[in-house]
C-alpha atoms as a PDB file:
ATOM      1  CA  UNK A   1      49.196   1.877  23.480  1.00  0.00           C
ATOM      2  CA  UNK A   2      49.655   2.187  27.128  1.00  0.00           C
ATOM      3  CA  UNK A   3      51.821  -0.432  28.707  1.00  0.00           C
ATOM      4  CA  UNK A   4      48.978  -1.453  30.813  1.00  0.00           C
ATOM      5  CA  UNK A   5      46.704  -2.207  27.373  1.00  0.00           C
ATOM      6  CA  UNK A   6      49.958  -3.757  26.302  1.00  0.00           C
ATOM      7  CA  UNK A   7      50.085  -5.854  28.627  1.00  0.00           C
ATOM      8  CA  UNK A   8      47.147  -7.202  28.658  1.00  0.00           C
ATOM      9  CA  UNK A   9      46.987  -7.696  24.555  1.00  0.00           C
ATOM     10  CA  UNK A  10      50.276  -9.714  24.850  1.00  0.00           C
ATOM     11  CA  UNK A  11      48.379 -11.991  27.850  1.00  0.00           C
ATOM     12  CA  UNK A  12      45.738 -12.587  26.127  1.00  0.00           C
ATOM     13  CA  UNK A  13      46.868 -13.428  22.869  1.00  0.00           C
ATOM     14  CA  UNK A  14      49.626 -16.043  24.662  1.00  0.00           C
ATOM     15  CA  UNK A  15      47.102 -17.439  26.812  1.00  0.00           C
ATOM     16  CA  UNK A  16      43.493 -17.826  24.555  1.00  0.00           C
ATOM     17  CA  UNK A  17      45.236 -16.833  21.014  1.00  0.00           C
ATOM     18  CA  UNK A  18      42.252 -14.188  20.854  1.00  0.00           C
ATOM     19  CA  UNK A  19      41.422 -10.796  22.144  1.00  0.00           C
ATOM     20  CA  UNK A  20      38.706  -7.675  21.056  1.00  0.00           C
ATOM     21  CA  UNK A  21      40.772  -4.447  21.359  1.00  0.00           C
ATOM     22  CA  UNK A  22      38.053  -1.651  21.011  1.00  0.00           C
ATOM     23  CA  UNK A  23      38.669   2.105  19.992  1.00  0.00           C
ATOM     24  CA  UNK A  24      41.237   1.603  17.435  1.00  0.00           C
ATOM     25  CA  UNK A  25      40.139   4.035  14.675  1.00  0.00           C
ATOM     26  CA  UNK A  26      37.796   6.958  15.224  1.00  0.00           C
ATOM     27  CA  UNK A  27      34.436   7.264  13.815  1.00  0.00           C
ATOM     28  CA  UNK A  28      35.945   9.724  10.769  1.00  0.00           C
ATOM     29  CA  UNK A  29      38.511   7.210   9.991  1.00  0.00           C
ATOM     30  CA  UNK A  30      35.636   4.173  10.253  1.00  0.00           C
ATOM     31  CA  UNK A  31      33.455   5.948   7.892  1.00  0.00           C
ATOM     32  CA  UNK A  32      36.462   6.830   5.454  1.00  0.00           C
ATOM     33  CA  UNK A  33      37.851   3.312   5.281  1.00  0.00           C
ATOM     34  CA  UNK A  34      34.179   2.134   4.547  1.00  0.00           C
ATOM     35  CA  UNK A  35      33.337   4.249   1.537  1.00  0.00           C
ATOM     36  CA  UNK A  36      37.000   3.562   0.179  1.00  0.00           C
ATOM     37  CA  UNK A  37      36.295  -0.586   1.010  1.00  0.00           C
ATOM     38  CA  UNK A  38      33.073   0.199  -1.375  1.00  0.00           C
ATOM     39  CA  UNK A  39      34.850   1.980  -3.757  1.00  0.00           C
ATOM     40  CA  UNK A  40      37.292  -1.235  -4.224  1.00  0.00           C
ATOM     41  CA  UNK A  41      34.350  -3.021  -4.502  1.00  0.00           C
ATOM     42  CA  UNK A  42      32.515  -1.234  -6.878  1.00  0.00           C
ATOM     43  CA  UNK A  43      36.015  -0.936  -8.771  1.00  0.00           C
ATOM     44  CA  UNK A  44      36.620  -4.511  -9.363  1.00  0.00           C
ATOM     45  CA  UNK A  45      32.670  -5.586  -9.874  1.00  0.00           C
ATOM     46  CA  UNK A  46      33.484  -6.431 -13.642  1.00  0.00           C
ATOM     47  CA  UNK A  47      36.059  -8.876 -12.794  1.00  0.00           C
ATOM     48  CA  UNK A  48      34.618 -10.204  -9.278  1.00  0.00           C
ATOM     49  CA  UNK A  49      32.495 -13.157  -9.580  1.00  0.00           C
ATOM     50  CA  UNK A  50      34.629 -14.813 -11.944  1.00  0.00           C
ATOM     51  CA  UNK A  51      37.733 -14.701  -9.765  1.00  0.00           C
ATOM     52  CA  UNK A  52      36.020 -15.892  -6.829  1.00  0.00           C
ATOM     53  CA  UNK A  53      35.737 -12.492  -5.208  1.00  0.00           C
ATOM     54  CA  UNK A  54      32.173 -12.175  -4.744  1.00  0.00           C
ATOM     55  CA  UNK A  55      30.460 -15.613  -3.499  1.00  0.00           C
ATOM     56  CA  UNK A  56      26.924 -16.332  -2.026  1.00  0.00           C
ATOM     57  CA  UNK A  57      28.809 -15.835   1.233  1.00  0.00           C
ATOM     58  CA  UNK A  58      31.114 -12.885   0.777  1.00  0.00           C
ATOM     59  CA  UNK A  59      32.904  -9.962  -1.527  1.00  0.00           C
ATOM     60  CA  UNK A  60      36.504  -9.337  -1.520  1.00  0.00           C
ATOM     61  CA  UNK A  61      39.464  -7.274  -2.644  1.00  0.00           C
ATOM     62  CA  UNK A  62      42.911  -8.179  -1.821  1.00  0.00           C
ATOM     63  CA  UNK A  63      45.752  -5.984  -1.854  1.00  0.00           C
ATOM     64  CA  UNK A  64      44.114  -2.691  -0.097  1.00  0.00           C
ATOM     65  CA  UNK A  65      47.181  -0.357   0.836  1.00  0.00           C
ATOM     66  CA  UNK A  66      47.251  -0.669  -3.149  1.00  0.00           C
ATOM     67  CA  UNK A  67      43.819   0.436  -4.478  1.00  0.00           C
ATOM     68  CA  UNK A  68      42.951   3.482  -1.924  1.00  0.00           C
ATOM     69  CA  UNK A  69      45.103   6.068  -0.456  1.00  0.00           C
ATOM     70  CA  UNK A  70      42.544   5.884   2.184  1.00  0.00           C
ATOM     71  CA  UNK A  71      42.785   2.642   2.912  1.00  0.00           C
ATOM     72  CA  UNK A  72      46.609   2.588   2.659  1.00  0.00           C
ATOM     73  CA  UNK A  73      46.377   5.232   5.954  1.00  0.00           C
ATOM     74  CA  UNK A  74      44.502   3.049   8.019  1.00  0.00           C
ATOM     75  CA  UNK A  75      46.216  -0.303   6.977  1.00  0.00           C
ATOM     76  CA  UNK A  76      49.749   1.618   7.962  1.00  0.00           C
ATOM     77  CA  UNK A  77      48.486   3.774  10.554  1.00  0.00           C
ATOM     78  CA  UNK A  78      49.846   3.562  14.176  1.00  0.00           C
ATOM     79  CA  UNK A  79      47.913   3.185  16.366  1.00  0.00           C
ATOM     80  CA  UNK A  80      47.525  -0.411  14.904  1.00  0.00           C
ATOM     81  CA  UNK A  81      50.416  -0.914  14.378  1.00  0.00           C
ATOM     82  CA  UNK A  82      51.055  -0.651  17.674  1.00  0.00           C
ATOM     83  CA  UNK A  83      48.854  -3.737  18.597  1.00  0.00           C
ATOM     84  CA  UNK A  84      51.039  -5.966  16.160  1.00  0.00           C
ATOM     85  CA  UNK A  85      54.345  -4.485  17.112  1.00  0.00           C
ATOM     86  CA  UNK A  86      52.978  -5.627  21.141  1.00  0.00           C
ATOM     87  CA  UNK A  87      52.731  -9.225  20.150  1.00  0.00           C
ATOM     88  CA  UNK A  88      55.737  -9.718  17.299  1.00  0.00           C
ATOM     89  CA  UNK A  89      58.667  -7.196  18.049  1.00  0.00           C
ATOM     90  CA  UNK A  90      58.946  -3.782  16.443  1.00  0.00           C
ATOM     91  CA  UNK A  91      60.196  -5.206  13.126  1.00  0.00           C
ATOM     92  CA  UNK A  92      56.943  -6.538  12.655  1.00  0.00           C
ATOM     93  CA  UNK A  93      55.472  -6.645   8.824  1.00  0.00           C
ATOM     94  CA  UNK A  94      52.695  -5.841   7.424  1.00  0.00           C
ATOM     95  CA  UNK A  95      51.991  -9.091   5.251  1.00  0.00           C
ATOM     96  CA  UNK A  96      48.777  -8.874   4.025  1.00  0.00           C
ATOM     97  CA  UNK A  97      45.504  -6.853   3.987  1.00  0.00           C
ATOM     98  CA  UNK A  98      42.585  -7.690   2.291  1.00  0.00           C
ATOM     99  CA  UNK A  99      38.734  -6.045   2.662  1.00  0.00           C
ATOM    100  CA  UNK A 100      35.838  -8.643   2.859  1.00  0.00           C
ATOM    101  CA  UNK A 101      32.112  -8.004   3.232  1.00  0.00           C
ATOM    102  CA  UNK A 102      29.850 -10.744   4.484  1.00  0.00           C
ATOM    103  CA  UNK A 103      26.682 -11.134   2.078  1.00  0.00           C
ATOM    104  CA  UNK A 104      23.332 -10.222   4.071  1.00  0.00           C
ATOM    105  CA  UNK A 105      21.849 -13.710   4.143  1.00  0.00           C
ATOM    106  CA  UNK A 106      25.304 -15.850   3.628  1.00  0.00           C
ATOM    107  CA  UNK A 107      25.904 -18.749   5.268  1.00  0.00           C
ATOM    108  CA  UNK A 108      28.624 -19.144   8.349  1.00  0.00           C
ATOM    109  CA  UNK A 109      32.313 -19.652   7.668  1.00  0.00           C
ATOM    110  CA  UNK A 110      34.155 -23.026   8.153  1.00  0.00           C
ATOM    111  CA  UNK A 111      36.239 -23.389  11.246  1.00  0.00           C
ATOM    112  CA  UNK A 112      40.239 -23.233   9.638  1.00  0.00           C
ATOM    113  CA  UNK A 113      43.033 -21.637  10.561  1.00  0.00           C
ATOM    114  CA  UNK A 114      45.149 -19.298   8.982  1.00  0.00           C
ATOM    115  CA  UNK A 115      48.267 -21.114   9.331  1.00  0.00           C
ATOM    116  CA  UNK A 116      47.809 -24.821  10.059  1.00  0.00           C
ATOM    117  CA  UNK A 117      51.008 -25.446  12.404  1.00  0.00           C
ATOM    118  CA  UNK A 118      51.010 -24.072  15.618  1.00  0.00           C
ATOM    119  CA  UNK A 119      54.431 -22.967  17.018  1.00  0.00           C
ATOM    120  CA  UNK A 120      55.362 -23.951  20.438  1.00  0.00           C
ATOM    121  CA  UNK A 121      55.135 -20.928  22.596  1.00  0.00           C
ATOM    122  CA  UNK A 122      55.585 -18.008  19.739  1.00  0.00           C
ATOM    123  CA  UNK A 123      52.862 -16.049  17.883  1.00  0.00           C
ATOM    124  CA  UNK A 124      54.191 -15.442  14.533  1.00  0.00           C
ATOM    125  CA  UNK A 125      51.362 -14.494  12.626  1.00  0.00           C
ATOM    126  CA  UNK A 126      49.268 -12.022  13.687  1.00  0.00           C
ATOM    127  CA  UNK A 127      45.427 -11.018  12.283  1.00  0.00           C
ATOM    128  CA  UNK A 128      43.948  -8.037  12.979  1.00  0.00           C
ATOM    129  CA  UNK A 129      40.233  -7.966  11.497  1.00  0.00           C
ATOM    130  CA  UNK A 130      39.339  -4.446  11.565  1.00  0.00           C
ATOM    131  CA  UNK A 131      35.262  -4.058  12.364  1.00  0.00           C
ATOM    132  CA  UNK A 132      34.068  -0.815   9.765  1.00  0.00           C
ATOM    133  CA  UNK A 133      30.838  -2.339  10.838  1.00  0.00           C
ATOM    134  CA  UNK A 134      29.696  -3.754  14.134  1.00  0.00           C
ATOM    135  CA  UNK A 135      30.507  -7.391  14.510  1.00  0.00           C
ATOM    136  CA  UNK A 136      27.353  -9.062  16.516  1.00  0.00           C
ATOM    137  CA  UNK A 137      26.373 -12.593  16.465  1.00  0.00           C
ATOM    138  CA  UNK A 138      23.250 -11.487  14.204  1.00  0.00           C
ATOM    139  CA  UNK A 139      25.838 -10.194  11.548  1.00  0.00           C
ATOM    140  CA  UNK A 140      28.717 -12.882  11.533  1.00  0.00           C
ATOM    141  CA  UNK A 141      31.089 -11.755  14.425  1.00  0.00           C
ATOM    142  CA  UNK A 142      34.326 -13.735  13.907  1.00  0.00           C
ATOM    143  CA  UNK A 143      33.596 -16.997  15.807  1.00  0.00           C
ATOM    144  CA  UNK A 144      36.981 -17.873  17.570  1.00  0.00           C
ATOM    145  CA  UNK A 145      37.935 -21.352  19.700  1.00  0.00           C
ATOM    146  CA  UNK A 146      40.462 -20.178  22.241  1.00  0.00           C
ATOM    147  CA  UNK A 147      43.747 -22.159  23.056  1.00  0.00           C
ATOM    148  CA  UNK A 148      43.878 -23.629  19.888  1.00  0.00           C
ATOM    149  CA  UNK A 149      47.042 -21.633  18.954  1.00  0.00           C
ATOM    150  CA  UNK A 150      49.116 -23.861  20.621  1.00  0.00           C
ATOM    151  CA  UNK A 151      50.058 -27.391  20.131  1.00  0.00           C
ATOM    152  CA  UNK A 152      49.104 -30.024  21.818  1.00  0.00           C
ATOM    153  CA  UNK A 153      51.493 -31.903  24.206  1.00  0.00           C
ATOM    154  CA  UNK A 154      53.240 -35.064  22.335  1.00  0.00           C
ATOM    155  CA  UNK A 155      51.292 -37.740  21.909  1.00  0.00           C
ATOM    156  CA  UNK A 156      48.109 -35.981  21.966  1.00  0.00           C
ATOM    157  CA  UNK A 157      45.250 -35.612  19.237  1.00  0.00           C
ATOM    158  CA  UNK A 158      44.293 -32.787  17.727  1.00  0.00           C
ATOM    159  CA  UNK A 159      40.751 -32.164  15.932  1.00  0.00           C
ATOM    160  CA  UNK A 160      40.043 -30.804  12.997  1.00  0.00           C
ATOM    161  CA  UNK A 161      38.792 -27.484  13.391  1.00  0.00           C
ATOM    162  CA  UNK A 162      35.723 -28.496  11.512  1.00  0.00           C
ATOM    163  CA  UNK A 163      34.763 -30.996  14.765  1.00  0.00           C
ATOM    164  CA  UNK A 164      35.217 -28.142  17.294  1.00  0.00           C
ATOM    165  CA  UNK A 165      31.977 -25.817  16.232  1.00  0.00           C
ATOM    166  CA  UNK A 166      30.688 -26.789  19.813  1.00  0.00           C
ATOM    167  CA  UNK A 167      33.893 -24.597  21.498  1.00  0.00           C
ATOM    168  CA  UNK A 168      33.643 -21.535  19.218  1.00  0.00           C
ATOM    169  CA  UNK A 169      32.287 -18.171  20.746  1.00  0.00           C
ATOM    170  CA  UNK A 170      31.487 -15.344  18.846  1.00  0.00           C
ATOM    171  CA  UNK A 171      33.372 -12.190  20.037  1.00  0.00           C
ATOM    172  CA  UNK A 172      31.300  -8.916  19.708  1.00  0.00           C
ATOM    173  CA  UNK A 173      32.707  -5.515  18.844  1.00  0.00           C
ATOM    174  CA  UNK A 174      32.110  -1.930  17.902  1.00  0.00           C
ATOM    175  CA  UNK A 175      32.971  -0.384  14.625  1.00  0.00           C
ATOM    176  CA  UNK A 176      36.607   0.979  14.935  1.00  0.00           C
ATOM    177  CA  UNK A 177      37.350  -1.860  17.056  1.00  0.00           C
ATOM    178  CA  UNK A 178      39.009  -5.337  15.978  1.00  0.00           C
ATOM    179  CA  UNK A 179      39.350  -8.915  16.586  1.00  0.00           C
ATOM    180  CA  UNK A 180      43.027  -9.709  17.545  1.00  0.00           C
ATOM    181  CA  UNK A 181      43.952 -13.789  16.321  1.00  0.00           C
ATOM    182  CA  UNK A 182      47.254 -15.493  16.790  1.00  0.00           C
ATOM    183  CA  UNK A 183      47.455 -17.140  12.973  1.00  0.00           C
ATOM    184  CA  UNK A 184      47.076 -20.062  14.217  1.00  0.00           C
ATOM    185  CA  UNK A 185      44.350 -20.326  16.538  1.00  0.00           C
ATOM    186  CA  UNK A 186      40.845 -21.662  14.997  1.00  0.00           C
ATOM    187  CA  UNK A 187      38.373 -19.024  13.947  1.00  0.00           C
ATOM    188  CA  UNK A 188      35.728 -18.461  11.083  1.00  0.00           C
ATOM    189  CA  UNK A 189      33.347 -15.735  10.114  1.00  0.00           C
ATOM    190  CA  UNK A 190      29.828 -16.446  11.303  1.00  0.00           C
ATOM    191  CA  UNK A 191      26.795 -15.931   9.387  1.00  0.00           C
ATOM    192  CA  UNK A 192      25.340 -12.498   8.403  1.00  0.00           C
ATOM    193  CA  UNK A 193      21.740 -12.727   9.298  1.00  0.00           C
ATOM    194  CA  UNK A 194      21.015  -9.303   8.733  1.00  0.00           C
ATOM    195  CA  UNK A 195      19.876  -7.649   6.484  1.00  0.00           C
ATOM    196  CA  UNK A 196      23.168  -5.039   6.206  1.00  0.00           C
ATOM    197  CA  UNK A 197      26.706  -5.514   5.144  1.00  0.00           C
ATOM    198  CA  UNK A 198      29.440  -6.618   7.856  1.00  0.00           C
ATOM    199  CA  UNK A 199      32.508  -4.812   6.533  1.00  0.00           C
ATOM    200  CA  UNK A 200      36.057  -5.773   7.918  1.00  0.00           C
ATOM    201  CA  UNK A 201      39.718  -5.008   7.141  1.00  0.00           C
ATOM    202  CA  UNK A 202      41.578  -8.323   7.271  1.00  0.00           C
ATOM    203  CA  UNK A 203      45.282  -7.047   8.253  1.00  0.00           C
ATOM    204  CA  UNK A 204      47.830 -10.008   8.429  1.00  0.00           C
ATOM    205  CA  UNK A 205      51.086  -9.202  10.322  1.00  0.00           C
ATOM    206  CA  UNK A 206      53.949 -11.085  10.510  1.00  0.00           C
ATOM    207  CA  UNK A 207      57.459 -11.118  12.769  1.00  0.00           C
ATOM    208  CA  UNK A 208      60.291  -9.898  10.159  1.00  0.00           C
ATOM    209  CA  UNK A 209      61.840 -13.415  10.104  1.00  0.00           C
ATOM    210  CA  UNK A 210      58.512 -15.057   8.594  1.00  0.00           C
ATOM    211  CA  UNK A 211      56.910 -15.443   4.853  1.00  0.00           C
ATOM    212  CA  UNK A 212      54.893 -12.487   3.941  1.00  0.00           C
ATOM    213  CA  UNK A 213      51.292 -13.573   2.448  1.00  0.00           C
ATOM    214  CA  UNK A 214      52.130 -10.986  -0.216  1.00  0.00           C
ATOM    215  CA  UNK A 215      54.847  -9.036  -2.019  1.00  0.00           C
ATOM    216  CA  UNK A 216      53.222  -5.768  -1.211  1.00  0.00           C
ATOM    217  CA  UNK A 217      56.437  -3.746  -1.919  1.00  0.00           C
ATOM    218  CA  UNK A 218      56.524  -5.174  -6.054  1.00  0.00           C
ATOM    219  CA  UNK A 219      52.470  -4.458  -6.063  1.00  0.00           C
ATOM    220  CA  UNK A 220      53.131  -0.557  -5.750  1.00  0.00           C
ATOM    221  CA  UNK A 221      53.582   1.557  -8.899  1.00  0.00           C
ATOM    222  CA  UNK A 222      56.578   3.476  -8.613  1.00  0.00           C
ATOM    223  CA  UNK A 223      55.005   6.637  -8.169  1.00  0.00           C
ATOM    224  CA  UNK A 224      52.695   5.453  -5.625  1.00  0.00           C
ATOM    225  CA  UNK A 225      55.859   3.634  -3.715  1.00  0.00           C
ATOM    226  CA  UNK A 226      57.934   6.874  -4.089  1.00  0.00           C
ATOM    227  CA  UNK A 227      55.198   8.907  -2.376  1.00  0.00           C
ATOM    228  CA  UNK A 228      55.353   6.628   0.537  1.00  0.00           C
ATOM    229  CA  UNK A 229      56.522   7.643   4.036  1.00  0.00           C
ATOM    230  CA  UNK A 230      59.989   6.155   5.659  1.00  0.00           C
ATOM    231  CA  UNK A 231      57.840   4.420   8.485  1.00  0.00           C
ATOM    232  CA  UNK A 232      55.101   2.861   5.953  1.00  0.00           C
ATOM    233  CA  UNK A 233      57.875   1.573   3.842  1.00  0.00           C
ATOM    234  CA  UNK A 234      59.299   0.280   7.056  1.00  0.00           C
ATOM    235  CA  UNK A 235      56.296  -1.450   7.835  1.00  0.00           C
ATOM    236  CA  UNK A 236      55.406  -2.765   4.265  1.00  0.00           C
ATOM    237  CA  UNK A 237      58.649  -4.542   4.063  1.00  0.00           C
ATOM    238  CA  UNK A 238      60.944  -2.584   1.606  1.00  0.00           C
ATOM    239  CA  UNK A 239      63.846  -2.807   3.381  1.00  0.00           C
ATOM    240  CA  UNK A 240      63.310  -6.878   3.890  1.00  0.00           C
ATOM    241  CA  UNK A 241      63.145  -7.508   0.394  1.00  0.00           C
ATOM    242  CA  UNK A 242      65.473 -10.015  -0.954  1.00  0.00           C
ATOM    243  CA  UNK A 243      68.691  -8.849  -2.857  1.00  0.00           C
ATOM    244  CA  UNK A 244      68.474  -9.894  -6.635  1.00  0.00           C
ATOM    245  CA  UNK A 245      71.295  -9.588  -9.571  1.00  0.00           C
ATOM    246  CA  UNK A 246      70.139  -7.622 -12.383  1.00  0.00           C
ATOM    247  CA  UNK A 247      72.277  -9.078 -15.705  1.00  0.00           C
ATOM    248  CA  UNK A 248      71.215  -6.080 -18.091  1.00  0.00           C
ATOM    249  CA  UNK A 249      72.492  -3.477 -15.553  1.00  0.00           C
ATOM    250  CA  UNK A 250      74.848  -5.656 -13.750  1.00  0.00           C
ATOM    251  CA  UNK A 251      74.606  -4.529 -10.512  1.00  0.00           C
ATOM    252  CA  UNK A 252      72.497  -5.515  -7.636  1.00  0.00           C
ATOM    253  CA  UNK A 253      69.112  -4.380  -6.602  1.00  0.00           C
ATOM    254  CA  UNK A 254      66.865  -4.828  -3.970  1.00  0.00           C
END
C-alpha cells in the first residue's frame, strides 16, 4: 500500500468509519477463495441448518484460515494485511474470519454493530468484508451509516441502529475488492435480490491490546500450525497467547 492509499484509508476510516478499497486480490486469487468458500460449504452441509449456519437469509462457516489452505492464503495474505496494519499499528491481529453467502431471495440485514461501544477517537476493531462476488445494491452490498463509529458528545442521544435505516447507503464494489468498517460504526448486509450468490470473506482485525473474536491459534491441528509461516503466526496471534501452568509437566507453556 502506497502511502498515498494509506493515507487516505486511515482518513476515511477516522472521519466516516467506512471506506471501499478496490483491487485487493486478483481475479486468480478471487476465483480460488470462491471455490474453497464452496467447498466449506458443501463440507459442513450435514451439520448447517441445525447450528444456525444456513438461514432463509444466509450460509456460513466460521473459522476459515482453518478449513482451506486456500482460504488460509488469502485471510493471511499481505496485501490485506496491509489495509489493517494502516488503521491499527503493525501488531495488528487477525481475530476472526468467517465466509458468508447471502441466499438469492433473502431478506436485508438488521442495522447492528459489531461492537456496541464506540471508543473516543480510536478504531480498534477493524472489518474487512472481502467481495468474491460483486457487491451491488441488487445483491445486498453492505449498507453502512457513516460517523456512527464515534460517540456522541456527553449528554447527547444516540439511536438505535435499527431507527437509522433512513442514513444507510449501500457501498458498491468489484470482486477482489472490500468494504473497510471501523467495528463500531453501523452497517448490515442488504438484501440479495438476485438470483446469484453474494459471496464475502468477513475478516475481523483487531489492535494487539484488544479481545480476539476467536482463539484461532488453539483451532489449528498441530500439523497444520507447524506448517505455518513466521509472519502468519505473527498475524494469527501465537505469540500473544496467554502464558498457562501445565501441572502434569510442570513447566509453563504458551
Amino acid at each position: 500500500m502506497i502511502d498515498s492509499q494509506r493515507a487516505e484509508l486511515i482518513g476515511a476510516i477516522d472521519r466516516d468509519g467506512c471506506t471501499v478499497v478496490e483491487g485487493l486480490l486478483g481475479a486468480d486469487q478471487v476465483a480460488a477463495a470462491a471455490v474453497a468458500l464452496d467447498e466449506v460449504f458443501a463440507a459442513e452441509a450435514d451439520i448447517a441448518p441445525a447450528r444456525g449456519w444456513l438461514t432463509d437469509t444466509y450460509r456460513v462457516a466460521y473459522a476459515l484460515p482453518v478449513k482451506h489452505p486456500v482460504l488460509l492464503d488469502v485471510c493471511t495474505s499481505p496485501v490485506v494485511a496491509s489495509v489493517a496494519r494502516a488503521v491499527l499499528g503493525e501488531g495488528c491481529l487477525l481475530a476472526g474470519a468467517n465466509g458468508m453467502d447471502l441466499v438469492p431471495g433473502g431478506p436485508a440485514q438488521a442495522l447492528h454493530r459489531d461492537h456496541p461501544e464506540p471508543v473516543p477517537g480510536t478504531t480498534v476493531y477493524l472489518h474487512v468484508v472481502m467481495a468474491l462476488d460483486a457487491f451491488t445494491a441488487d445483491n445486498g452490498a453492505t449498507r453502512v451509516v457513516p460517523g456512527t463509529h464515534r460517540p456522541l458528545p456527553v449528554g447527547g442521544t444516540e439511536p438505535e441502529p435499527a431507527e437509522r435505516e433512513g442514513e444507510a447507503a449501500a457501498l458498491a464494489v468489484g470482486a477482489g475488492g472490500a468494504v473497510v468498517l471501523d467495528g463500531c460504526v453501523v452497517h448490515a448486509a442488504g438484501a440479495n435480490r438476485s438470483s446469484a450468490p453474494r459471496r464475502a470473506l468477513h475478516l475481523f482485525f483487531a489492535r494487539w491490546w484488544a479481545k480476539p473474536h476467536w482463539d484461532l491459534p488453539s483451532s489449528f491441528r498441530s500439523e497444520q500450525a507447524e506448517a505455518l509461516s513466521v509472519e502468519q503466526r505473527r498475524l494469527l496471534g501465537f505469540g500473544q497467547r496467554a502464558r498457562r501452568f501445565d501441572l502434569d509437566r510442570r513447566q509453563i507453556e504458551r
